[in-house]
Structures are given as structure tokens and as C-alpha cells.
C-alpha atoms as a PDB file:
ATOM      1  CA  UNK A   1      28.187  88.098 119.131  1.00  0.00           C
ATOM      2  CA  UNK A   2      28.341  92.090 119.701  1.00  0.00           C
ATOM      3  CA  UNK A   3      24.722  94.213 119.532  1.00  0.00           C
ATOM      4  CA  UNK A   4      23.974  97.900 117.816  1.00  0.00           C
ATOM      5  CA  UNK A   5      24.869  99.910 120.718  1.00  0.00           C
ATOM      6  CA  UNK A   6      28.206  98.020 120.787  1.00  0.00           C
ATOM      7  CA  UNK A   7      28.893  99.005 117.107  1.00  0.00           C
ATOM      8  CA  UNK A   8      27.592 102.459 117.784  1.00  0.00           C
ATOM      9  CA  UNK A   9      30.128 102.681 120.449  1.00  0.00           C
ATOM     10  CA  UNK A  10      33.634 100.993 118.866  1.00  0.00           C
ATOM     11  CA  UNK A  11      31.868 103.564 115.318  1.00  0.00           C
ATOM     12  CA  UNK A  12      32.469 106.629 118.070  1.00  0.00           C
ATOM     13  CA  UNK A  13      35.567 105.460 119.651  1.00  0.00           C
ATOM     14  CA  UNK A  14      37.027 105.537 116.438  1.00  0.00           C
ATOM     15  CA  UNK A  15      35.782 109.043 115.522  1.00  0.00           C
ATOM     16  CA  UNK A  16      33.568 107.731 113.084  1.00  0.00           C
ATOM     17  CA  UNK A  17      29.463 108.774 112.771  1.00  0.00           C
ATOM     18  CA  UNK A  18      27.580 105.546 112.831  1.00  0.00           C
ATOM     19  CA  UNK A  19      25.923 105.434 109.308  1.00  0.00           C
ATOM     20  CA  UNK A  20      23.728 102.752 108.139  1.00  0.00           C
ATOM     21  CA  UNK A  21      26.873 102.045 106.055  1.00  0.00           C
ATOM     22  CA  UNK A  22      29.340 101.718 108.815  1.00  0.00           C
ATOM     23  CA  UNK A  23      27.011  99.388 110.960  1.00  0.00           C
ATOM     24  CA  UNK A  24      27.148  97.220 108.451  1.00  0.00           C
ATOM     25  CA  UNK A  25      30.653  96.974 108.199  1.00  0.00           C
ATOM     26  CA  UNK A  26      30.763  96.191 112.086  1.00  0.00           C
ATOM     27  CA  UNK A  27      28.109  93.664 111.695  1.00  0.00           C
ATOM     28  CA  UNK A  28      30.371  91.886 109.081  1.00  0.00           C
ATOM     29  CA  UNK A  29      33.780  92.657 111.005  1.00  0.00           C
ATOM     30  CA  UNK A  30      32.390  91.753 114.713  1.00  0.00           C
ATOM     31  CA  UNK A  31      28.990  89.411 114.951  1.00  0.00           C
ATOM     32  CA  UNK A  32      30.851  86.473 114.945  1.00  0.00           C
ATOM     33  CA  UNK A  33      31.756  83.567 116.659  1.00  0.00           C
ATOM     34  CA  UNK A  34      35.752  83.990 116.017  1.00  0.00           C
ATOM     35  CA  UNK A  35      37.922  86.211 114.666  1.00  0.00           C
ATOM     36  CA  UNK A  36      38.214  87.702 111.045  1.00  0.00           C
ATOM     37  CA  UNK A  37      41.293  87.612 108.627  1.00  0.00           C
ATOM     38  CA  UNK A  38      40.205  89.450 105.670  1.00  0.00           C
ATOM     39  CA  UNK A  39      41.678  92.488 103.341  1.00  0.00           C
ATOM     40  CA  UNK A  40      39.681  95.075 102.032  1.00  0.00           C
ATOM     41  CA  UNK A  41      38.795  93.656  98.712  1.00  0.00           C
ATOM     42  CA  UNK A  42      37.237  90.815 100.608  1.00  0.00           C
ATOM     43  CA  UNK A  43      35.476  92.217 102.622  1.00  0.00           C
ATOM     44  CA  UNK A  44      33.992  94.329 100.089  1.00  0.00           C
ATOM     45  CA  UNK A  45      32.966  90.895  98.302  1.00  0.00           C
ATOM     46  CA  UNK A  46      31.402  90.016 101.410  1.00  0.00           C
ATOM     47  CA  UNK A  47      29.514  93.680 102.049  1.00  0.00           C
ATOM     48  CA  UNK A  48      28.303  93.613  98.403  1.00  0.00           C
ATOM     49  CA  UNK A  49      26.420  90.049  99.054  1.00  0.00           C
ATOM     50  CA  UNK A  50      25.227  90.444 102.779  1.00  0.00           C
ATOM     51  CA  UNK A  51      24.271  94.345 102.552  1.00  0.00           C
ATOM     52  CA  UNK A  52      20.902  95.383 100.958  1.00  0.00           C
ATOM     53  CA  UNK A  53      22.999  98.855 101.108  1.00  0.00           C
ATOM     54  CA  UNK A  54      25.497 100.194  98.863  1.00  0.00           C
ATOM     55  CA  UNK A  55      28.668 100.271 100.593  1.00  0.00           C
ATOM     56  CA  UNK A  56      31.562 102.625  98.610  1.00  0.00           C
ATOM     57  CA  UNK A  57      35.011 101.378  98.615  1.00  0.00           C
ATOM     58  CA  UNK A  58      36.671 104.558 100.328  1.00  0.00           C
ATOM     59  CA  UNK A  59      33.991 103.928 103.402  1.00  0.00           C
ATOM     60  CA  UNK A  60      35.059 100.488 103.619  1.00  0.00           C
ATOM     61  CA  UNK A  61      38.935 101.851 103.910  1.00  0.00           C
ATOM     62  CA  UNK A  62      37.904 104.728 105.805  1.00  0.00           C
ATOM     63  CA  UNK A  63      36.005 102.570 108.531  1.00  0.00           C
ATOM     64  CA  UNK A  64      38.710  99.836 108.727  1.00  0.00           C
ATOM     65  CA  UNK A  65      41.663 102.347 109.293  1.00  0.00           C
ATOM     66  CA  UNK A  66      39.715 104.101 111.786  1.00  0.00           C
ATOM     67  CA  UNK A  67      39.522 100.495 113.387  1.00  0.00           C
ATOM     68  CA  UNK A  68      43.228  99.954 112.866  1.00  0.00           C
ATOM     69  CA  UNK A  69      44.023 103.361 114.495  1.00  0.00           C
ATOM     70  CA  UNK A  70      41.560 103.241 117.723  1.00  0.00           C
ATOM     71  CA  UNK A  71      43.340  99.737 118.089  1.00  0.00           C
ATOM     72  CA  UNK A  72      40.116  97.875 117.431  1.00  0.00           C
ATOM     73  CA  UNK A  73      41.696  95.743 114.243  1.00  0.00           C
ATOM     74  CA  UNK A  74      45.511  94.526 113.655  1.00  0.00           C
ATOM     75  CA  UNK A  75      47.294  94.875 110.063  1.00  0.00           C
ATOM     76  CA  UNK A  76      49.123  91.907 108.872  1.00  0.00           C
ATOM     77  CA  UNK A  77      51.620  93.376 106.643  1.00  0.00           C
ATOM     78  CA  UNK A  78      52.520  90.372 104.350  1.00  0.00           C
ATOM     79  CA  UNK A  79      56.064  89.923 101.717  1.00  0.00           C
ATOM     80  CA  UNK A  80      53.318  90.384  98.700  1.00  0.00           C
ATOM     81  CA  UNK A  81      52.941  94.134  99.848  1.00  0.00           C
ATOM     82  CA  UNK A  82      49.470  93.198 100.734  1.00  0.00           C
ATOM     83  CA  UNK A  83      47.556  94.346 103.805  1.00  0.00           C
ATOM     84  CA  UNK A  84      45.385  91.527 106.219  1.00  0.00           C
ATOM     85  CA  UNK A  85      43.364  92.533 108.886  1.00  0.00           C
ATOM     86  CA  UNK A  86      42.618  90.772 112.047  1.00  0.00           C
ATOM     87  CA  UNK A  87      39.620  91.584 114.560  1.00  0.00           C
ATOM     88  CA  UNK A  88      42.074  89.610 117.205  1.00  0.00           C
ATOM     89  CA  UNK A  89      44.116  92.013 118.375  1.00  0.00           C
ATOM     90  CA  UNK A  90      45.423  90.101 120.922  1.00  0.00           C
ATOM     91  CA  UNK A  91      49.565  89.444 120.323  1.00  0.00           C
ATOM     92  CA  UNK A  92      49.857  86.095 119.136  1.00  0.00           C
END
């Protein structure tokens, strides 16, 4: 289970401000026990019933390809042209 000032840091190292927004996003992606397979439209899903904020669509793809290039999430790239993300990013 990661804290604010964890989020606030992997937010930065990614080149990203930490919005309210965004720290929500990590708290979905990250305070967990295990890891996180999910694509965008589900974790909007998830945003939309765990936030009390309104989360846009383009922050939630802006935020997890910030992720993706600071090496903080994995892309799955699957035959259905459809993106997965992992918070492992650990080779399997």
C-alpha cells in the first residue's frame, strides 16, 4: 500500500503536476495489495465510482502514458488491437 508523498513523487517522475485528479488515479492504479491489469475504459469505470471528483478521459490517458513512459506501468498489446496495462512491470 503506497502513501501521498509516494504518488506525489512517481506524479513528478513522470513530468506530471500532482492534481487532485491525478492522485486519484494513483490511488486507484497503486494502493493495492497486487498488481493491476486494466485498460483505460476500465479504469475510467472504476474512477467514475470511487472518485467524488470528476476525472476527464484525456487525464486518465494522459496520466497512464506518462506512467507507461517513466516506466512506472507495462502495455500489454493484445491480437484485438486493444491496449492492457500492468502496474507489474517486472518481466514475466
Amino acid at each position: 500500500m503506497e502513501n501521498k508523498d509516494t504518488f506525489v513523487k512517481k506524479l513528478r517522475s513522470s513530468g506530471l503536476r500532482p492534481t487532485k485528479q491525478r492522485l486519484e488515479i494513483c490511488k486507484v492504479l497503486y494502493a493495492r495489495e497486487k498488481t493491476f491489469h486494466f485498460t483505460i475504459e476500465e479504469l475510467s469505470k472504476i474512477l467514475k465510482k470511487k472518485s467524488k471528483k470528476s476525472i476527464s478521459l484525456a487525464t486518465i490517458y494522459n496520466t497512464v502514458e506518462a506512467f507507461k513512459k517513466a516506466g512506472h506501468i507495462r502495455e500489454i498489446l493484445t491480437n484485438s488491437s486493444k491496449s492492457y496495462y500492468d502496474t507489474n512491470i517486472k518481466s514475466h
